[in-house]
C-alpha atoms as a PDB file:
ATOM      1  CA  UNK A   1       8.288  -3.273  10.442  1.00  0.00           C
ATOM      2  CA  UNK A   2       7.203  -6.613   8.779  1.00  0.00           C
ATOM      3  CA  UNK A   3       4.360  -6.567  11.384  1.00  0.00           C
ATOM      4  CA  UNK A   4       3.273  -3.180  10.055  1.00  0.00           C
ATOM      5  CA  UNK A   5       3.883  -3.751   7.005  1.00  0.00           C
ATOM      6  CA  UNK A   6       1.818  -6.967   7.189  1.00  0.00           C
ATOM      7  CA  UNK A   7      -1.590  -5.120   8.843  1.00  0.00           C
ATOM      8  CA  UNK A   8      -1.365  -2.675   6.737  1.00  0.00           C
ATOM      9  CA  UNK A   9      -0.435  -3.981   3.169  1.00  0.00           C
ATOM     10  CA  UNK A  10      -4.209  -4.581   2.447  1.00  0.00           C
ATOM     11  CA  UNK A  11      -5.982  -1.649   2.647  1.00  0.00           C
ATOM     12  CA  UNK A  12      -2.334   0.285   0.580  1.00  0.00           C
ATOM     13  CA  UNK A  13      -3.543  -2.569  -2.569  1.00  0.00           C
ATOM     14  CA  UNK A  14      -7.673  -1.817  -1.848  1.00  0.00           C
ATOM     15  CA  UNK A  15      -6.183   2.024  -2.011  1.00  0.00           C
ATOM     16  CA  UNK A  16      -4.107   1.310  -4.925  1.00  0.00           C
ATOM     17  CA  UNK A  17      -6.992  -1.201  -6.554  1.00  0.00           C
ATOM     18  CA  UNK A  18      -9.845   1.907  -6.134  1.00  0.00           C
ATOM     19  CA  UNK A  19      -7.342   4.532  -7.520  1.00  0.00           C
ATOM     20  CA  UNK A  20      -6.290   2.913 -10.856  1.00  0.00           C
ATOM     21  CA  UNK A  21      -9.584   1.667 -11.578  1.00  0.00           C
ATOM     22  CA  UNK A  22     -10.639   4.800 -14.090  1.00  0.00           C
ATOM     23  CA  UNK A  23      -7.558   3.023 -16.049  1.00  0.00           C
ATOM     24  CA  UNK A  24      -8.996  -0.488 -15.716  1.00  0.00           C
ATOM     25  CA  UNK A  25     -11.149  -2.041 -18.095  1.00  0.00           C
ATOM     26  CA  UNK A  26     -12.303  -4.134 -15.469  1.00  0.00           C
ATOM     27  CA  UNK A  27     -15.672  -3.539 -13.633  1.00  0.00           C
ATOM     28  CA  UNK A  28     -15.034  -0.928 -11.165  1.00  0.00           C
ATOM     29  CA  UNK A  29     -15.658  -1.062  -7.361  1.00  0.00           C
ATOM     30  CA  UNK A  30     -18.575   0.489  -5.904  1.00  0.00           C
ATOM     31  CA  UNK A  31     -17.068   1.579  -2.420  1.00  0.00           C
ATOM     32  CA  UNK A  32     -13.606   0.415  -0.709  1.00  0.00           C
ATOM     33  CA  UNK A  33     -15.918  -2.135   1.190  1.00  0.00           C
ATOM     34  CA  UNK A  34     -16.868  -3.415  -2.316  1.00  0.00           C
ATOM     35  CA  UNK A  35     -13.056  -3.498  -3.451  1.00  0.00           C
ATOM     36  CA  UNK A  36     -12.303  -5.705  -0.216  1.00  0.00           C
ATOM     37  CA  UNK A  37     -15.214  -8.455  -0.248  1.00  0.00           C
ATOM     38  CA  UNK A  38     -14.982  -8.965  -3.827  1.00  0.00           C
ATOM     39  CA  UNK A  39     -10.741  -9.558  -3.070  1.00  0.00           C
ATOM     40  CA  UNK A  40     -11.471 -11.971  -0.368  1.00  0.00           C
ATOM     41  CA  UNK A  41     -14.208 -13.870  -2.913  1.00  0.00           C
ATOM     42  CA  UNK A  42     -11.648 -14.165  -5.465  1.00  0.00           C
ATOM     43  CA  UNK A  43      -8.417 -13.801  -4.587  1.00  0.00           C
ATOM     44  CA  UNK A  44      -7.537 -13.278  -1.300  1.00  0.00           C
ATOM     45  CA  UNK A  45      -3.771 -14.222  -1.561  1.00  0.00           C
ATOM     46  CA  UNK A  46      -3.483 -10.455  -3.345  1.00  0.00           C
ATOM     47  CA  UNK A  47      -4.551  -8.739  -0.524  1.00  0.00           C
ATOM     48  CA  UNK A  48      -0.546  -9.064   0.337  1.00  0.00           C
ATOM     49  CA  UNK A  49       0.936  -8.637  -3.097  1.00  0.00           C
ATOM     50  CA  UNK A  50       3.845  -6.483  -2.365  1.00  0.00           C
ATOM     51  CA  UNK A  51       4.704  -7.381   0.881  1.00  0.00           C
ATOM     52  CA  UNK A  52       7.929  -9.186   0.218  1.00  0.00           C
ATOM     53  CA  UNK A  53       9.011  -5.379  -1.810  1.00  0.00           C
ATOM     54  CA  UNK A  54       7.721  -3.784   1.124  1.00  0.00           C
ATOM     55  CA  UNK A  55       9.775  -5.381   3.779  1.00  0.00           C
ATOM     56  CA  UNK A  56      12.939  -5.191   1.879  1.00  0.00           C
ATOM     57  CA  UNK A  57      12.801  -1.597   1.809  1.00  0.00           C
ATOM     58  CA  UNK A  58      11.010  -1.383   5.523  1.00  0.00           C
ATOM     59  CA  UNK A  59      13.273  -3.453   7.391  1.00  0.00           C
ATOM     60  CA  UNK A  60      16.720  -1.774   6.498  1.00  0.00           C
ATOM     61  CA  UNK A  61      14.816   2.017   7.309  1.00  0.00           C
ATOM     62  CA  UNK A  62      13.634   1.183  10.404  1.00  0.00           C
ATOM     63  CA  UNK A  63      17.083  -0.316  11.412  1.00  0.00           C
ATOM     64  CA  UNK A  64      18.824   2.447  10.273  1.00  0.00           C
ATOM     65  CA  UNK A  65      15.979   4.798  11.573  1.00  0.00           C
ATOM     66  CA  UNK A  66      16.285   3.257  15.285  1.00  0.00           C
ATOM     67  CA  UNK A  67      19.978   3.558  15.048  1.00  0.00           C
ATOM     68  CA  UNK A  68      20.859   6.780  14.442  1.00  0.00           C
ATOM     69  CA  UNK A  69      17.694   7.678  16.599  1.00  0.00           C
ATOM     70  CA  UNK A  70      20.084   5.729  19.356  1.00  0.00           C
ATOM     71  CA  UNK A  71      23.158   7.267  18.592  1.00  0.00           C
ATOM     72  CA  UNK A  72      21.212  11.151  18.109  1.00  0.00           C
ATOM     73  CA  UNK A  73      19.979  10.950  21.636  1.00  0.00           C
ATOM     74  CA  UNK A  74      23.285   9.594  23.103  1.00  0.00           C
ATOM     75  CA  UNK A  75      25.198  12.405  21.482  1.00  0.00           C
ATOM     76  CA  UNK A  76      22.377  14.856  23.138  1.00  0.00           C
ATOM     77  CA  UNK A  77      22.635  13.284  26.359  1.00  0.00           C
ATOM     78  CA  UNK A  78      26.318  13.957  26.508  1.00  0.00           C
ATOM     79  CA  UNK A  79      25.861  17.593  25.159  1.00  0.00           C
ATOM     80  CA  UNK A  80      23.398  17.902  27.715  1.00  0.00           C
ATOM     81  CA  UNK A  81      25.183  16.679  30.511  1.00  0.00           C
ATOM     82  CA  UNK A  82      28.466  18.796  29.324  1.00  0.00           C
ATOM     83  CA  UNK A  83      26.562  21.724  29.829  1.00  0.00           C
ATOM     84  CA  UNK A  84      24.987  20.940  32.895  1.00  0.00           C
ATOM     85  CA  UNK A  85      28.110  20.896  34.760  1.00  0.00           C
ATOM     86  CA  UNK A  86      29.778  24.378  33.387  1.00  0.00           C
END
């Protein structure tokens, strides 16, 4: 999850950056490619704001995701194999 979250947290701020620009008095972005180059001129450190929110909320789902996915499919199995032998 933090990997993920990690790759991906960029282009979720240029996404976030080009969407709230109308609201911005700032000069707006030409293109997405715009919104990234001029980031990496200036400040490139907030190409990750939000990461630290984002994995707090990530890496519980994913543990609880790949749990219950676990315990799901070992229920099934069970059911499966109950069945099987009637």
């Amino acid at each position: 999850a933090l990997v993920g979250g990690f790759v991906t947290q960029p282009m979720d701020v240029v996404k976030t950056r080009m969407m709230t620009q109308a609201a911005s008095t700032a000069i707006p972005y030409d293109s997405a490619l715009d919104c990234i180059t001029k980031m990496i001129r200036t400040e490139p450190a907030k190409l990750w704001s939000g990461l630290a929110q984002r994995s707090c909320y990530m890496g519980p789902l994913w543990a609880i995701q790949f749990a219950v996915n676990g315990r799901i499919s070992k229920t099934l199995e069970t059911q499966n194999a109950a069945r099987n032998l009637q």
